[in-house]
Structures are given as C-alpha cells and as structure tokens.
C-alpha atoms as a PDB file:
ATOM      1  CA  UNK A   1     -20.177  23.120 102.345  1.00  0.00           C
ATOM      2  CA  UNK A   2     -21.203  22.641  98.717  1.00  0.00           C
ATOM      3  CA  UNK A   3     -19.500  22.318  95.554  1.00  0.00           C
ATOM      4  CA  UNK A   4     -21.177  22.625  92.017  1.00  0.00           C
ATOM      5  CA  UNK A   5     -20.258  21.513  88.644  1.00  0.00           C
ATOM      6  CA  UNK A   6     -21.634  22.391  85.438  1.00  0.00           C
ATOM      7  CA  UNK A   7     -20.738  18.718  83.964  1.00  0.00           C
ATOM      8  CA  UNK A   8     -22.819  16.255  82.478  1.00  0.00           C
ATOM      9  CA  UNK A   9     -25.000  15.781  85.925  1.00  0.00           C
ATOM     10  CA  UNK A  10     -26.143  12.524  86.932  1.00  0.00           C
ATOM     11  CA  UNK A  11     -29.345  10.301  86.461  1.00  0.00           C
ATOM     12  CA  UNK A  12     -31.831   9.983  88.947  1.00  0.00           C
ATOM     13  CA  UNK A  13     -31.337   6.116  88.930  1.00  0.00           C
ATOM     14  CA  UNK A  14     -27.691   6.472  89.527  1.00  0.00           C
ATOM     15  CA  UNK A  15     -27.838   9.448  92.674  1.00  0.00           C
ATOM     16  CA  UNK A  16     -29.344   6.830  94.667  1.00  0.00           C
ATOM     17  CA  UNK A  17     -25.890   4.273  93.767  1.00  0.00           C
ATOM     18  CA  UNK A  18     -23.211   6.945  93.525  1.00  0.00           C
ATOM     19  CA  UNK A  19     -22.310   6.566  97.516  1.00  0.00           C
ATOM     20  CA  UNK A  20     -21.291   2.831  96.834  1.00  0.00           C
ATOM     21  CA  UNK A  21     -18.320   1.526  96.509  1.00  0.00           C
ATOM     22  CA  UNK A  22     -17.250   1.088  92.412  1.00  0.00           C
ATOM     23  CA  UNK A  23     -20.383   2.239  91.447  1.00  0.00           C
ATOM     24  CA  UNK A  24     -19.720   3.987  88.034  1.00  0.00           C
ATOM     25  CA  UNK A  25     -22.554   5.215  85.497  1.00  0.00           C
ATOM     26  CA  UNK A  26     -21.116   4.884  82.321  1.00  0.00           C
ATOM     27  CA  UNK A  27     -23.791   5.594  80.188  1.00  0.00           C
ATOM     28  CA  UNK A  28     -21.732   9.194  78.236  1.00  0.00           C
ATOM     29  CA  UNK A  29     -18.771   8.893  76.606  1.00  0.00           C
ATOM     30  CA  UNK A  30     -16.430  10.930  78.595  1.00  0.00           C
ATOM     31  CA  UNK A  31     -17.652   8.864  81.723  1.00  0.00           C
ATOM     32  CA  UNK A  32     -16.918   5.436  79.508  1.00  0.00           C
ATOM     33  CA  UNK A  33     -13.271   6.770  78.632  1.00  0.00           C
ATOM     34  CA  UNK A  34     -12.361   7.971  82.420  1.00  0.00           C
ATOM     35  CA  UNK A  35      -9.369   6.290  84.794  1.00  0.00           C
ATOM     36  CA  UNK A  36     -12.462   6.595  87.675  1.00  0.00           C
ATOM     37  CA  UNK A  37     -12.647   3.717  90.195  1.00  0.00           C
ATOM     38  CA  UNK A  38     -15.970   4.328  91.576  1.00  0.00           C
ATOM     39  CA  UNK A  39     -14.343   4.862  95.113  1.00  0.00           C
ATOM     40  CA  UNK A  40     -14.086   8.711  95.486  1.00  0.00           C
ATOM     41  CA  UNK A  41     -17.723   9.320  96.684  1.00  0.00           C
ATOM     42  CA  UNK A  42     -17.724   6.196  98.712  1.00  0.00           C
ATOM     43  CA  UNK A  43     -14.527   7.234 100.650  1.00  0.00           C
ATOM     44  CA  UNK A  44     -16.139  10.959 101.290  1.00  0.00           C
ATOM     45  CA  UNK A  45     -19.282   9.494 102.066  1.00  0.00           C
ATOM     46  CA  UNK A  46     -17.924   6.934 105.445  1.00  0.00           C
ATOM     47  CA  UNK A  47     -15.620   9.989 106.403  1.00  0.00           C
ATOM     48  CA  UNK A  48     -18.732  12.464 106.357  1.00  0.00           C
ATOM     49  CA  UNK A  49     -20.825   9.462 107.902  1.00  0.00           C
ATOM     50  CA  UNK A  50     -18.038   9.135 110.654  1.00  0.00           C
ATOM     51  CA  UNK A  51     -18.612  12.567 111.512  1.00  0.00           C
ATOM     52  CA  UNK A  52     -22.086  12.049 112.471  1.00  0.00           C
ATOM     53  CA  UNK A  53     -22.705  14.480 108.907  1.00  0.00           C
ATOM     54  CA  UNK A  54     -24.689  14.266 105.716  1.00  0.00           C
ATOM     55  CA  UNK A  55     -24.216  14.304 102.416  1.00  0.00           C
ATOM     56  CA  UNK A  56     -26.602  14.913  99.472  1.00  0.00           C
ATOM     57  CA  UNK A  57     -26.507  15.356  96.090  1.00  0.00           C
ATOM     58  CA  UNK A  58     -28.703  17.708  93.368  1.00  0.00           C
ATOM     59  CA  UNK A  59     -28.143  16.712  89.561  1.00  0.00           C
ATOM     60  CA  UNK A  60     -29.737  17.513  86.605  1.00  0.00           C
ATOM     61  CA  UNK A  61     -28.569  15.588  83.552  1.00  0.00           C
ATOM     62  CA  UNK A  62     -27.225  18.123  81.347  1.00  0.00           C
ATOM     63  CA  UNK A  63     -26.807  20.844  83.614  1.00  0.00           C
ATOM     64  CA  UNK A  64     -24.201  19.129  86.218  1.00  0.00           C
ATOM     65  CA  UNK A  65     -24.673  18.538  89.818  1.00  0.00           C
ATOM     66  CA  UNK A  66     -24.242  20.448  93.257  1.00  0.00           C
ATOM     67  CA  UNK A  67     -22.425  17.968  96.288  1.00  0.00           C
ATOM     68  CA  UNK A  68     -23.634  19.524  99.734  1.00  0.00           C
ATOM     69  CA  UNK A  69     -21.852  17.885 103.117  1.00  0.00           C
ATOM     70  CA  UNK A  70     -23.484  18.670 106.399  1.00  0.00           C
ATOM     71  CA  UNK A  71     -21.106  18.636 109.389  1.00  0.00           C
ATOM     72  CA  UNK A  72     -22.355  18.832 113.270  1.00  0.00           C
ATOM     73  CA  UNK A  73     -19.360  21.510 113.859  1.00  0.00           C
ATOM     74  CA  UNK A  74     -19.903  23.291 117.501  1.00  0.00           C
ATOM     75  CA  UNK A  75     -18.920  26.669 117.797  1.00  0.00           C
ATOM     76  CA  UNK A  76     -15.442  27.040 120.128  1.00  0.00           C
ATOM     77  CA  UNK A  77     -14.647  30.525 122.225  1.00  0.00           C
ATOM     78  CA  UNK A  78     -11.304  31.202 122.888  1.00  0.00           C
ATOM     79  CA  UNK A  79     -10.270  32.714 126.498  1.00  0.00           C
ATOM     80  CA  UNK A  80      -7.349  33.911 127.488  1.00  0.00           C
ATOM     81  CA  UNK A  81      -6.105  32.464 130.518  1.00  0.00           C
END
C-alpha cells in the first residue's frame, strides 16, 4: 500500500529520523506552526515492524513524498464445507 502527498516533502537528512519517536523537522513554516508530536510515523512504523512488514519512504523537497508499507499477507481460499 502507498500513499502520496504533494506537500512540502522531506529532506534527505530527516527520512533517515522520521521513524523515531518525536522526531520533528521543523525547518518550513507550516511544519514550525503544526500541533504534530513526532509520534505518528513511529507508532505506524512498530505496528508495520510487528507484522514482520516494511516501510519506506520517497521525498523530494518541494514536490511531497510517497509512504509505501510492505505487508507479508498470505493468500486464504475459502471452501465450503
């Protein structure tokens, strides 16, 4: 699953912080200004981590930023007993 935004995208120093806990880049103004705790991507991060998935992250500063989780999801048949 992915999800894209065409915000203000992220720097390359910060993409390899943005998984911890509180981290917040508040280099722009709207970042400076937001109610953000830092926690969001940490809390998807241990739940996609406890799912034996991945998560990754492509950002281009000015352009926004594209979140893609990988899950290890089996296919399930359904029989009818």
């Amino acid at each position: 699953m992915s999800v894209t935004d065409s915000g203000i995208g992220i720097s390359p120093d910060a993409q390899t912080q943005i998984f911890n806990p509180y981290f917040r880049e508040v280099t722009a103004p709207q970042v400076q200004n937001s109610d953000g705790t830092g926690l969001g991507l940490a809390i998807v991060s241990r739940l996609v981590q406890l799912m034996d998935g991945e998560i990754k992250v492509d950002s281009q500063l000015g352009k926004g930023s594209t979140f893609t989780v990988i899950l290890p999801l089996e296919a399930m048949s359904t029989t009818d007993n």
